[in-house]
Protein backbone atom coordinates (compact mmCIF):
# COMPACT_ATOMS: atom_id res chain seq x y z
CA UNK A 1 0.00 0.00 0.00
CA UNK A 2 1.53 3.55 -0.94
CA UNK A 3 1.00 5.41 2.24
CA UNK A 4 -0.21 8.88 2.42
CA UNK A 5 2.98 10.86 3.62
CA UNK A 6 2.07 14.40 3.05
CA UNK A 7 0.07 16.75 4.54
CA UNK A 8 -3.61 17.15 3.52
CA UNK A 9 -4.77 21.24 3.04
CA UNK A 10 -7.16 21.82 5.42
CA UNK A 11 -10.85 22.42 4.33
CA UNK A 12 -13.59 24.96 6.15
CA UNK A 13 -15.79 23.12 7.97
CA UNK A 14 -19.19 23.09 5.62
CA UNK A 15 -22.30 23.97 7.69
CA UNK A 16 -22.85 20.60 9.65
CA UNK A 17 -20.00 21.20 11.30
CA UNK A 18 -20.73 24.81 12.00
CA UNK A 19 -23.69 23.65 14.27
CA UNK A 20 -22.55 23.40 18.01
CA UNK A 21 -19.28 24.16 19.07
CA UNK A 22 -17.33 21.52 20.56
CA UNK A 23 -13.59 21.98 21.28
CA UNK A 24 -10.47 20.22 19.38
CA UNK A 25 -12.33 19.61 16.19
CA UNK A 26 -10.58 18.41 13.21
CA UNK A 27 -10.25 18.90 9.83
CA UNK A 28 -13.21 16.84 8.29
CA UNK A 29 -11.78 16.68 4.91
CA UNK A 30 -8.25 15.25 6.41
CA UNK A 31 -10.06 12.72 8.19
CA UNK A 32 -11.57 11.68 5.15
CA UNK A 33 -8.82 11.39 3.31
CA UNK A 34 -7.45 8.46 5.91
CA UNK A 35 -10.42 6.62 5.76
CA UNK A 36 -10.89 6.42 1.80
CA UNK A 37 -7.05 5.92 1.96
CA UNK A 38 -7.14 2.96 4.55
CA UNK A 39 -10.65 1.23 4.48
CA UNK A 40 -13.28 0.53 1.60
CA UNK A 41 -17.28 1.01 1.54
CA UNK A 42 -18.52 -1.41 4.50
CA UNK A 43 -15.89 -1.20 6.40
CA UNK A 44 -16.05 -1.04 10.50
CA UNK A 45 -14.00 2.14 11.11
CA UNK A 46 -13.48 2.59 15.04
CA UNK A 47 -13.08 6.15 16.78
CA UNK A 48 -12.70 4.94 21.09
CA UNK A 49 -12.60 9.16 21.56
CA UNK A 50 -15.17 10.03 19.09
CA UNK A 51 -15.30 13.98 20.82
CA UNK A 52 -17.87 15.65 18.42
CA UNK A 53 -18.12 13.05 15.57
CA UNK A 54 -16.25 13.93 12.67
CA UNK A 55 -14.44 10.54 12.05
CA UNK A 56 -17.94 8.82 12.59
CA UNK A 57 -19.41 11.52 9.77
CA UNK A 58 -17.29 11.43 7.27
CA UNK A 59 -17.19 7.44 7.46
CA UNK A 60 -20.88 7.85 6.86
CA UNK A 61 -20.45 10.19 4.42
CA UNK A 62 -18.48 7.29 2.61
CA UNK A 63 -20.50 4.63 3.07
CA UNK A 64 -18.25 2.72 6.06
CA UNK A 65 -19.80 1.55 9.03
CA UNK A 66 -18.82 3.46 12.03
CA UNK A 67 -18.31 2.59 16.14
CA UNK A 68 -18.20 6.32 18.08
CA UNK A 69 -17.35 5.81 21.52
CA UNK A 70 -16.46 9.00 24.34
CA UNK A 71 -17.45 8.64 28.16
CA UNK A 72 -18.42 12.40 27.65
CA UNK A 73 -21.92 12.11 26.76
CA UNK A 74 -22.37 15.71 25.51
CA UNK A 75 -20.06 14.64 22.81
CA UNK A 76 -22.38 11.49 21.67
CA UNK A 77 -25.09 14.29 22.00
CA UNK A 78 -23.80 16.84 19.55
CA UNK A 79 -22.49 13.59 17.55
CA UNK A 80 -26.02 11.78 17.48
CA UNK A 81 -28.01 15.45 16.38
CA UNK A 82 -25.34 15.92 13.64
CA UNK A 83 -26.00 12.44 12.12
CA UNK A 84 -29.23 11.91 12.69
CA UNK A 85 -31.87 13.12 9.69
CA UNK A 86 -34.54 15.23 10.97
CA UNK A 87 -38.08 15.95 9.54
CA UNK A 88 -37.39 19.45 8.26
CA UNK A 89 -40.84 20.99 8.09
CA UNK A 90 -41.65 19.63 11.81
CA UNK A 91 -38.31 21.54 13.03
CA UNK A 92 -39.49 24.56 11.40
CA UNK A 93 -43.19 24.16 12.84
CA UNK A 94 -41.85 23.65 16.50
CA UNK A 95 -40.35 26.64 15.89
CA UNK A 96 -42.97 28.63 14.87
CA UNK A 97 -44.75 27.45 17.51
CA UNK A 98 -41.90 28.47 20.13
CA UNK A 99 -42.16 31.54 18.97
CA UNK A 100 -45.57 32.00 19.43
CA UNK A 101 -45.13 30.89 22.63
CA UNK A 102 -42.09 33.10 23.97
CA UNK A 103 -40.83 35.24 21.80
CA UNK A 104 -42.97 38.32 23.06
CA UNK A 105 -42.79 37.81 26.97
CA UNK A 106 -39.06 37.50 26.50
CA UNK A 107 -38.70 40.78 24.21
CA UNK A 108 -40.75 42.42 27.34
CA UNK A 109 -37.59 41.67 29.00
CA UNK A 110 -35.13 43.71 26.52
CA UNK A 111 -37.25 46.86 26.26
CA UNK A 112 -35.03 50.03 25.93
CA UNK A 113 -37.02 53.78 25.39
CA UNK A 114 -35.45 54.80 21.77
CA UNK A 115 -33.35 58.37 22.14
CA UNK A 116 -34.59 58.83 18.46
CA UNK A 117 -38.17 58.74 19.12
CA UNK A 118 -38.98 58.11 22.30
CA UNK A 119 -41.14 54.85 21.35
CA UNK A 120 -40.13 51.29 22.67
CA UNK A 121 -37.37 49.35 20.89
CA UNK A 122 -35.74 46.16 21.49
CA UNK A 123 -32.66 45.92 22.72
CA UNK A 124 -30.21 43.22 20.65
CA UNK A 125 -27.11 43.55 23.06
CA UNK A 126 -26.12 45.63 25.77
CA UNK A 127 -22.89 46.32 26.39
CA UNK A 128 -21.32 45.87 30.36
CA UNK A 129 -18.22 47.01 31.82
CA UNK A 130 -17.31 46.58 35.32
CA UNK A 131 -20.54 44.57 35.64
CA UNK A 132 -22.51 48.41 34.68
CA UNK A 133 -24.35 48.58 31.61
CA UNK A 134 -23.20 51.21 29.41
CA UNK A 135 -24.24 51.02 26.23
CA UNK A 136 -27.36 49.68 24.29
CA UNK A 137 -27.81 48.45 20.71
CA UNK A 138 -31.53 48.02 19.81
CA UNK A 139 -33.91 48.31 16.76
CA UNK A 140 -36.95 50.72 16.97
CA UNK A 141 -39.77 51.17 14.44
CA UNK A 142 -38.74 54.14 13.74
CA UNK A 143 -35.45 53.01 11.81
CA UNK A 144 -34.47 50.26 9.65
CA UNK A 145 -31.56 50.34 11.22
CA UNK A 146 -30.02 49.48 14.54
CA UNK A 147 -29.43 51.93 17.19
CA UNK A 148 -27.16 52.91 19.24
CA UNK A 149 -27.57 54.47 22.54
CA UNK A 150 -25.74 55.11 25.88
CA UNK A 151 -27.69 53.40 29.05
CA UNK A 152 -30.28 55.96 30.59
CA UNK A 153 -31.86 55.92 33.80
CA UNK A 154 -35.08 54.92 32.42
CA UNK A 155 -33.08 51.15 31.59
CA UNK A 156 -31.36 50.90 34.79
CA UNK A 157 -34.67 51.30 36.66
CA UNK A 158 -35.49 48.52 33.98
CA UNK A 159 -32.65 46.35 34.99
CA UNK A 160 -33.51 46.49 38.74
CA UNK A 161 -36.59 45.88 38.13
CA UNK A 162 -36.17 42.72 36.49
CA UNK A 163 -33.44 41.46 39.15
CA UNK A 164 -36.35 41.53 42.03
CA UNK A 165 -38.15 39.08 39.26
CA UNK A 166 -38.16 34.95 40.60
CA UNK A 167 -36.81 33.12 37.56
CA UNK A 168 -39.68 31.19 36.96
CA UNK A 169 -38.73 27.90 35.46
CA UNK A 170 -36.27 24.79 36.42
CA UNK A 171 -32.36 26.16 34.89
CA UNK A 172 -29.16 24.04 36.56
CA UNK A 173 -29.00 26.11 39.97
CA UNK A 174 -26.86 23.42 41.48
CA UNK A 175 -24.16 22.92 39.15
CA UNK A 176 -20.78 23.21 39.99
CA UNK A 177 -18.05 25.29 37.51
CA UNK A 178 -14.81 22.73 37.27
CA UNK A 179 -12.25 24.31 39.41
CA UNK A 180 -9.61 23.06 36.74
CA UNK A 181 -8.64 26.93 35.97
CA UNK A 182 -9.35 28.51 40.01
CA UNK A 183 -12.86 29.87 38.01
CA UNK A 184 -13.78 33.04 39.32
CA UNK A 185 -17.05 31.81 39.54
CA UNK A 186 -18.71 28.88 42.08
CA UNK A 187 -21.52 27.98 39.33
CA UNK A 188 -22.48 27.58 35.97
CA UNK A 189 -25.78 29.73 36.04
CA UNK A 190 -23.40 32.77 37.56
CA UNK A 191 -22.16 32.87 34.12
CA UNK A 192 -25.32 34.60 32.85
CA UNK A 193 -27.08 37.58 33.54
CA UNK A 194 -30.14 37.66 36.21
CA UNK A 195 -32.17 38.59 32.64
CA UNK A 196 -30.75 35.73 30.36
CA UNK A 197 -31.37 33.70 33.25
CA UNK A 198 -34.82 34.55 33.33
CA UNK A 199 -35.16 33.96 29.53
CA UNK A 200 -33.22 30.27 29.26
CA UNK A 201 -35.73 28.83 32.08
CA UNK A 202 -38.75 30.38 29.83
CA UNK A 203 -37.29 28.82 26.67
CA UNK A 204 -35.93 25.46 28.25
CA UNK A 205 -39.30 24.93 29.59
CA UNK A 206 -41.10 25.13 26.62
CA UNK A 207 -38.82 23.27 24.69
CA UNK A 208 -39.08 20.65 26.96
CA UNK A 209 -43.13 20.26 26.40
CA UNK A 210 -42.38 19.49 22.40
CA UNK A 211 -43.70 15.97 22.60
CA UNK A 212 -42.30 14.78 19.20
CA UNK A 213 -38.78 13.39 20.81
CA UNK A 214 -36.90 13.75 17.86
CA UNK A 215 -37.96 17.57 17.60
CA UNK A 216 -37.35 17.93 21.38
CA UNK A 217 -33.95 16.85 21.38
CA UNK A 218 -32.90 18.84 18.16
CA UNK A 219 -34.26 21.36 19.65
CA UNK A 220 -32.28 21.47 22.50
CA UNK A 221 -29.19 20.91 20.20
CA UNK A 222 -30.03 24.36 19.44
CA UNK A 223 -30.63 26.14 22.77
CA UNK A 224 -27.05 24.30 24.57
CA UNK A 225 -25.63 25.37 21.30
CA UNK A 226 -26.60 29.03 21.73
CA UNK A 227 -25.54 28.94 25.28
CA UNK A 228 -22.19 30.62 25.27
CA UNK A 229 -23.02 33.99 23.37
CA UNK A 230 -26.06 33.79 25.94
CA UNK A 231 -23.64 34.40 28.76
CA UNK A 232 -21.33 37.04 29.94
CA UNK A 233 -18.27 35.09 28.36
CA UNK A 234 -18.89 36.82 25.17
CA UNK A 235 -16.35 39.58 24.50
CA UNK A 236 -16.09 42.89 23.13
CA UNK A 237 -12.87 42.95 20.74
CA UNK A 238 -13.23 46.25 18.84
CA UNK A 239 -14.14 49.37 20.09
CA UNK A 240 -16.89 50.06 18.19
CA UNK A 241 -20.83 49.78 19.64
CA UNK A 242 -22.10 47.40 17.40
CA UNK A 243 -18.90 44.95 17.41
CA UNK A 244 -19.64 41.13 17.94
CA UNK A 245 -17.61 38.08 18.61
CA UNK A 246 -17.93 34.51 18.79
CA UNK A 247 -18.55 34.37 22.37
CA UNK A 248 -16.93 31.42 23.90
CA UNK A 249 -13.02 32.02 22.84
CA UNK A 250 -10.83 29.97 25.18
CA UNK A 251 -11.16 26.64 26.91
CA UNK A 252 -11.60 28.15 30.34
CA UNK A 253 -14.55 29.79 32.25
CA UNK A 254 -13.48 33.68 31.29
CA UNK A 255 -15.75 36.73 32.28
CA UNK A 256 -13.91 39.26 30.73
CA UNK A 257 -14.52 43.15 32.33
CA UNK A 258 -16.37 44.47 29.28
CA UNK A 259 -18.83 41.89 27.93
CA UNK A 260 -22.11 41.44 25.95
CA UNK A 261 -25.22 40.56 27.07
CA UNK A 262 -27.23 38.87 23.96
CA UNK A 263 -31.09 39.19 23.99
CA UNK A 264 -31.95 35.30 24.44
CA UNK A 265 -34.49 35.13 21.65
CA UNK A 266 -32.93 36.99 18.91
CA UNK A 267 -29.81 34.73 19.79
CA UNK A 268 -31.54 31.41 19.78
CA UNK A 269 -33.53 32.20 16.43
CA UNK A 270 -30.19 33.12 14.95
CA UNK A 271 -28.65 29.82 16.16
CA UNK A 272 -31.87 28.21 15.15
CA UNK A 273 -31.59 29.00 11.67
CA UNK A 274 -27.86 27.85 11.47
CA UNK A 275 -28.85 24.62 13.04
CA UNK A 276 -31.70 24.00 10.30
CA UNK A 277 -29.09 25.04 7.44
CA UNK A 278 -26.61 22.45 8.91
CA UNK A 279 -29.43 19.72 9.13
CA UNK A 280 -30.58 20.29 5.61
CA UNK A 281 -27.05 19.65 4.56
CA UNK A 282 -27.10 16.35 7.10
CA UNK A 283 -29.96 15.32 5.76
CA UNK A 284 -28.31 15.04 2.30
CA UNK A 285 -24.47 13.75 2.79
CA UNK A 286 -25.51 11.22 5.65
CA UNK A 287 -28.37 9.37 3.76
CA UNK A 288 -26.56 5.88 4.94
CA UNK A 289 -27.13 6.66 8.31
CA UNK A 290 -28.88 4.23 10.77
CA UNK A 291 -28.18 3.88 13.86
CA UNK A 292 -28.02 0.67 15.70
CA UNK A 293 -29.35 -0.13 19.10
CA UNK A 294 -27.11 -2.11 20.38
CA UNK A 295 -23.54 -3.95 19.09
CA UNK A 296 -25.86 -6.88 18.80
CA UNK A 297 -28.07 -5.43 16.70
CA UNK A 298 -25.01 -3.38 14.21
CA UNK A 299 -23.40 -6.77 13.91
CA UNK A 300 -26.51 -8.21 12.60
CA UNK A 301 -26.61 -5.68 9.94
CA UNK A 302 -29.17 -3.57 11.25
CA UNK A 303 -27.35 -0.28 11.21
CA UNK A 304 -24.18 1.45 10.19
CA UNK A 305 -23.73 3.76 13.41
CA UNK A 306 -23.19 2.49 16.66
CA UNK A 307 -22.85 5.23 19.35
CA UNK A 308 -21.77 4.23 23.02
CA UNK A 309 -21.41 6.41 26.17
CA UNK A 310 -18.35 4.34 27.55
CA UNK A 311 -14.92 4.10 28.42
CA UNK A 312 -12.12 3.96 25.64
CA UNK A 313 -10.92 1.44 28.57
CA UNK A 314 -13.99 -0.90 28.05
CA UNK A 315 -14.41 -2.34 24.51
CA UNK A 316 -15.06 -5.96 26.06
CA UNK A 317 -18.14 -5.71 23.41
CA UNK A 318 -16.27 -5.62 20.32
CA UNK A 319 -15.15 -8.76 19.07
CA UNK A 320 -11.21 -9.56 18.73
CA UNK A 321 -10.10 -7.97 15.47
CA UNK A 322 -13.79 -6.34 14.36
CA UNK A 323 -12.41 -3.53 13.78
CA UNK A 324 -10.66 -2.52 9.90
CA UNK A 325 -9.34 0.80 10.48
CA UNK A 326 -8.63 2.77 13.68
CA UNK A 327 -8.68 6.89 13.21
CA UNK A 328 -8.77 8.89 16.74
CA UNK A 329 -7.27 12.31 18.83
CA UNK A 330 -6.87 11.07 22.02
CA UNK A 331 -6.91 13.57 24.50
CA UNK A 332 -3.51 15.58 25.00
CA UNK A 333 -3.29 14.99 28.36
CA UNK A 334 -4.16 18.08 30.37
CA UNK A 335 -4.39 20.65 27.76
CA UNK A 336 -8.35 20.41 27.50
CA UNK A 337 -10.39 19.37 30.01
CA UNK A 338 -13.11 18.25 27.82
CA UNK A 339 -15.81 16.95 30.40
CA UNK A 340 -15.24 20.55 32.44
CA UNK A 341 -15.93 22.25 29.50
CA UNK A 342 -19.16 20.02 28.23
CA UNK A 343 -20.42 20.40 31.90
CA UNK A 344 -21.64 24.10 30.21
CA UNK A 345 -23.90 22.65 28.10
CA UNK A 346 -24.48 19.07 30.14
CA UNK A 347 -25.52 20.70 33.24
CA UNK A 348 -29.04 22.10 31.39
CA UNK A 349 -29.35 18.14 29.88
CA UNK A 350 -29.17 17.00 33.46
CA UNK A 351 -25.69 15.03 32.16
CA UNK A 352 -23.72 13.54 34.70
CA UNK A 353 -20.06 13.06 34.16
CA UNK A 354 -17.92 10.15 34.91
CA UNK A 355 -14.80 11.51 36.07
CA UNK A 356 -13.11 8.62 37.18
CA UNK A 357 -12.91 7.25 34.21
CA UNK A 358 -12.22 9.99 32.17
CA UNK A 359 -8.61 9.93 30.78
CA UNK A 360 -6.80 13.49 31.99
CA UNK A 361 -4.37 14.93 33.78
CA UNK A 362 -6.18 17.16 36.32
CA UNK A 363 -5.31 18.19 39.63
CA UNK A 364 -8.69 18.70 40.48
CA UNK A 365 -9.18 14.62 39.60
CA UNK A 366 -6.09 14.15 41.01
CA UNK A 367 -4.57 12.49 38.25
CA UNK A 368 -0.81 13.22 37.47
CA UNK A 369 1.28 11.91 34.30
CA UNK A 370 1.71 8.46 35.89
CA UNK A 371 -2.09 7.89 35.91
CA UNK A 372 -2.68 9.68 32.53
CA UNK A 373 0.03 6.75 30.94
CA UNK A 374 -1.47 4.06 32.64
CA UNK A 375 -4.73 4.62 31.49
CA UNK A 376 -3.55 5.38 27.71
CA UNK A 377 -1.93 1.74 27.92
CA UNK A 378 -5.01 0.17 28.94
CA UNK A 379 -7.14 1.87 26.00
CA UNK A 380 -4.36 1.27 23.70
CA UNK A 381 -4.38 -2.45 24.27
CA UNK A 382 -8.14 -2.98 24.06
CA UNK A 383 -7.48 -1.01 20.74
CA UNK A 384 -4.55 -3.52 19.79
CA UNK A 385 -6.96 -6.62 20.66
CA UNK A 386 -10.54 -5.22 18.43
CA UNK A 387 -7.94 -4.24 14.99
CA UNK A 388 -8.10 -6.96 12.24
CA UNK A 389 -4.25 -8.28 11.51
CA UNK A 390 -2.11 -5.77 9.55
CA UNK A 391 -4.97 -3.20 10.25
CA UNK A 392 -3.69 0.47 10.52
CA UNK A 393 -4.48 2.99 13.46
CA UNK A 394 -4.17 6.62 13.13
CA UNK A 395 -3.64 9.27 16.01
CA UNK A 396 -4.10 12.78 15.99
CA UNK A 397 -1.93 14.49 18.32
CA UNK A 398 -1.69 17.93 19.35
CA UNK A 399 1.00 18.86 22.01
CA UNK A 400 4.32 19.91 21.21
CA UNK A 401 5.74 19.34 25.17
CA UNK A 402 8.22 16.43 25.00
CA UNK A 403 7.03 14.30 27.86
CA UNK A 404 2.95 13.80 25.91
CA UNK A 405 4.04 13.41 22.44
CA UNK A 406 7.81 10.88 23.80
CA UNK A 407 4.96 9.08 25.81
CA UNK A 408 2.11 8.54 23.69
CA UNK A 409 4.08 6.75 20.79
CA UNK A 410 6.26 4.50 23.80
CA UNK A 411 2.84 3.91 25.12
CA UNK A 412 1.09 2.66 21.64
CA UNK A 413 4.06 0.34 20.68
CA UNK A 414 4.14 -1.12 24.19
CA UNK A 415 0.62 -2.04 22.86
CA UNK A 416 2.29 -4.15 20.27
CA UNK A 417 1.24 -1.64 17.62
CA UNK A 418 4.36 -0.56 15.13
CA UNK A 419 5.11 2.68 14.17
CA UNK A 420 4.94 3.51 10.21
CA UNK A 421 5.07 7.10 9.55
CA UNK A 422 4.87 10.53 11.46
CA UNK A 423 3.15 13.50 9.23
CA UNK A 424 2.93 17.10 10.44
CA UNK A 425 -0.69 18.32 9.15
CA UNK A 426 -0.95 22.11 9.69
CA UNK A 427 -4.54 23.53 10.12
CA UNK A 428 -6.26 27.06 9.24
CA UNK A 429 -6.62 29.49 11.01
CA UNK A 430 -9.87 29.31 12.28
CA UNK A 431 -8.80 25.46 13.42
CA UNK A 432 -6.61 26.89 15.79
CA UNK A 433 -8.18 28.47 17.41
CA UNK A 434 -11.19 25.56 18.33
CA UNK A 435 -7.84 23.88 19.62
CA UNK A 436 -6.01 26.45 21.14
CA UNK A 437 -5.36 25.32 24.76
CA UNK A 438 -1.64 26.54 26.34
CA UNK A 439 1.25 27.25 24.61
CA UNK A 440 1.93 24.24 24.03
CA UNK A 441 -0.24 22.88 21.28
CA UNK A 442 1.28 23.96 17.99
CA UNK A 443 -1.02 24.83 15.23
CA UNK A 444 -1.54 21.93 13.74
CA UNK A 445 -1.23 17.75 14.37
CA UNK A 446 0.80 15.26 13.81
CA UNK A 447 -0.82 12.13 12.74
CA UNK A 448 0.84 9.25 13.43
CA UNK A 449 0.26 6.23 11.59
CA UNK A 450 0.70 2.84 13.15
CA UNK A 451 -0.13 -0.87 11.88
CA UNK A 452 -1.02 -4.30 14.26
CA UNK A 453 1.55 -6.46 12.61
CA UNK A 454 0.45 -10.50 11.62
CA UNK A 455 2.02 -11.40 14.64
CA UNK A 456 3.56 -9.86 17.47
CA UNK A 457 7.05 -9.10 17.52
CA UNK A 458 9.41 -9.68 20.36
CA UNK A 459 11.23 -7.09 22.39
CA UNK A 460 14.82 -7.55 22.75
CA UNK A 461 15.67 -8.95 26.10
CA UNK A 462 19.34 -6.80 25.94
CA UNK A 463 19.28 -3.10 24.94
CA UNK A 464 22.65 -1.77 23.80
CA UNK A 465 22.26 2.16 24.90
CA UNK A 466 25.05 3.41 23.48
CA UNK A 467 24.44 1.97 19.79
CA UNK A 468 20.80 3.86 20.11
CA UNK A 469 22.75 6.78 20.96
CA UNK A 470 24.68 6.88 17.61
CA UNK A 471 21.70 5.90 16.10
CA UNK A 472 19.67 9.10 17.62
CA UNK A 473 22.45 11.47 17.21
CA UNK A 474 23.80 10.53 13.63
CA UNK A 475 19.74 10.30 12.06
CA UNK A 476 20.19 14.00 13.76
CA UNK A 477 22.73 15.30 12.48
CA UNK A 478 21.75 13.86 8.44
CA UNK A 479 18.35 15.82 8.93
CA UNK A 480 19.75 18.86 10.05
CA UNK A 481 22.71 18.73 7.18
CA UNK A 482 19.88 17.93 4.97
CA UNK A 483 17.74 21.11 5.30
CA UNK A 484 20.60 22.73 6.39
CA UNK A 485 18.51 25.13 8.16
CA UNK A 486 17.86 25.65 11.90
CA UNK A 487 15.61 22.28 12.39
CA UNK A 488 12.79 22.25 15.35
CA UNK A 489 13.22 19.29 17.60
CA UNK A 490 9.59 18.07 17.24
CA UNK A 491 10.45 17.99 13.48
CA UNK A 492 13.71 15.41 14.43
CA UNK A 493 11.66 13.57 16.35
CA UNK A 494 9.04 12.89 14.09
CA UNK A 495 12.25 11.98 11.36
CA UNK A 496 13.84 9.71 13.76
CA UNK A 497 11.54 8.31 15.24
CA UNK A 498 10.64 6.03 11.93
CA UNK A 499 13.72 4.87 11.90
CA UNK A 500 13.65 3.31 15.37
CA UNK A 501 12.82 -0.67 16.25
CA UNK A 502 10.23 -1.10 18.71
CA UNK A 503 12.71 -1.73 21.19
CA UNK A 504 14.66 1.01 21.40
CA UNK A 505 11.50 2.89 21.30
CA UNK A 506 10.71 1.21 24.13
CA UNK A 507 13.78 0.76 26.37
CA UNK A 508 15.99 3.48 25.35
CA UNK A 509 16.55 5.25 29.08
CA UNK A 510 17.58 8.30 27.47
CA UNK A 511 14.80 10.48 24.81
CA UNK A 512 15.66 11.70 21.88
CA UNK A 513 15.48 14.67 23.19
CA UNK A 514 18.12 13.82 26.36
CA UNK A 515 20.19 12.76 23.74
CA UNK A 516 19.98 16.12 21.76
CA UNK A 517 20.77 17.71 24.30
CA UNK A 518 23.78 16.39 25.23
């Protein structure tokens, strides 16, 4: 097989993709490049850290059969909504009929007096600083445009008004914010405004009396995805009145000292009609979705999606070598906390999250580096045992520190797995920044590419250090002479590494980058 050994450009994300946000998400069009490049049509293609779906999409889009598993069951949630086809014209009557329902009462709540005219306008965002509102941006019958107006007296008395209000409906009062980045907040529903807060509980609850279940839950795919630039993470970039941002930038809880506060309705009816885009397109590329009940059921042909909420470390149900191709982005160890962040959007789905199994470092979990590798091995080798014989696996790894990336590959082969190629795969700009974490994720992946061999190979019982040494250092020294250019050490490693045995992968005391270093 010729091996692909070159970086794939990076595609925008079509509309599907553009539905929810969910955080480390990949290049769809790479991904799909490895699985027509690795598997044919009926295929089982395996993803043990399926995060938001987009290995389990594109193999639908191309006709493979597909196993998503993540213990994080907001991720099976925004997975399952994205593949799933929905009834187009009942979305859009729900709708309607939310509207009917809400929209007015929660308007009431944004009322501003217009400067122009003195009539009552809307109010689409007000600006805060210092936790004061300041300034108000609002359409009035009077103009077909929007306004722009500082905050009067008449909209403070507004504002106090509306904090003596009882929010009237069930909204996650009790859920904790992760203490993973010393939050500045306790909870999750301090993150929005008394107002907003008022508005969710109206919406939630009458999205929650939609009795089709279908509807219901894409429904709520909308209103969790809408969340973020309904709370006072969203932040003001520019300096001019009417400027608007993404909302949710970083992984962390951030309240930043001059934020937006989105009028709930005009913000869910914008996010509604992205949603219903996305599904149209859904609709069309994932016709050969059908999604099984149970492994029972997809191995008797009765579906070509199985979705589990479960451990990467508990694959007991997949038979020894079912599986044809491997592609997955195992968490980077602590750079994300991906269940912290999902418990945003989880704690209004009443989600609980299994944090004992989750793989992470996390001092709040108190789990170091030691526990992080352990666990790896242990999802590694259940990986190992499910791929077919001279199967491949691909991982997606983002961290440029030398202890994750050094560890993860020792930690695969010790799964028996051997190591075939290393491929830097830059991403785009705006794929950055869905991954940006610390400083040390560089922007892009490496995607390492790694094959279960006919039979497994031994490990040398003696280990001649010194001979790996030479090895390390004169591989080194060739790359370096070859571009004859200043040479990043993540870009040696990645060189040299394909040149090593599994042993010396394995047993070599010293890194590669010990040895550079020398």
């Amino acid at each position: 097989m010729q091996h692909i050994d070159y970086a794939v450009v990076a595609r925008t994300h079509p509309l599907m993709y553009k539905m929810h946000k969910y955080w480390g998400r990949k290049p769809y069009n790479v991904i799909a490049e490895y699985i027509k490049h690795y598997t044919k049509e009926g295929d089982i293609i395996l993803d043990p850290f399926c995060g938001s779906g987009v290995t389990a999409i594109e193999a639908i889009k191309l006709k493979r059969k597909v196993i998503a598993v993540d213990l994080n069951p907001m991720a099976l949630f925004i997975t399952k909504m994205t593949l799933e086809p929905i009834n187009l014209a009942k979305f859009e009557w729900a709708f309607q009929d939310l509207k009917n329902e809400v929209h007015e009462q929660l308007n009431k709540l944004y009322e501003t007096k217009c400067s122009k005219c003195g009539q009552i306008g809307v109010v689409h965002h007000m600006e805060w600083d210092a936790f004061s509102p300041v300034k108000i941006i609002y359409s009035c019958s009077c103009s077909k445009k929007l306004l722009v107006k500082d905050v009067e007296n008449w909209d403070l008395r507004k504002i106090a008004d509306i904090k003596e209000q009882d929010i009237p409906f069930w909204y996650p009062k009790t859920a904790r914010l992760p203490s993973f980045r010393k939050e500045k907040y306790e909870y999750i529903h301090q993150l929005f405004t008394h107002r907003n807060l008022i508005s969710l509980s109206i919406l939630f609850n009458a999205i929650n009396k939609i009795e089709n279940l279908k509807i219901r839950d894409i429904m709520k795919f909308v209103f969790t995805s809408s969340l973020a630039q309904a709370s006072m993470m969203k932040m003001i970039t520019t300096g001019k009145p009417t400027a608007t941002t993404k909302g949710w930038i970083a992984p962390r809880y951030y309240v930043p000292q001059k934020n937006q506060e989105m009028n709930v309705w005009l913000n869910f009816e914008k996010r509604f009609n992205t949603v219903f885009k996305g599904k149209k397109e859904s609709n069309r590329e994932l016709q050969y979705y059908q999604e099984a009940i149970d492994f029972e059921d997809f191995l008797n042909g009765n579906g070509t999606a199985l979705l589990m909420v479960k451990s990467a470390l508990a694959l007991s149900e997949i038979p020894m070598e079912g599986i044809d191709y491997i592609f997955t982005d195992p968490p980077y160890g602590g750079n994300i906390q991906y269940f912290g962040l999902s418990a945003f959007w989880g704690a209004w789905l009443k989600y609980e999250f299994d944090e004992v199994n989750e793989i992470t470092i996390s001092n709040h979990q108190k789990k170091d580096s030691k526990i992080y590798h352990e666990m790896m091995e242990r999802a590694f080798a259940q990986m190992y045992r499910v791929l077919k014989r001279e199967g491949y696996l691909t991982v997606s790894f983002h961290n440029t520190k030398k202890e994750p990336w050094d560890s993860i590959v020792r930690t695969i082969v010790k799964a028996q797995f051997e190591l075939k190629g290393v491929i830097y795969q830059s991403l785009s700009k705006s794929f950055s920044q869905s991954v940006r974490g610390s400083g040390d994720t560089p922007p892009g992946d490496y995607l390492i590419r790694f094959q279960k061999l006919m039979d497994k190979r031994p490990l040398a019982d003696k280990f001649d250090e010194s001979k790996y040494e030479n090895k390390v250092v004169s591989r080194t020294k060739a790359i370096i002479a070859q571009r004859n250019e200043p040479t990043p050490l993540l870009n040696i490693m990645t060189q040299v590494y394909r040149d090593l045995s599994n042993s010396e992968i394995l047993f070599g005391e010293k890194s590669i980058r010990d040895i550079f270093y020398l």
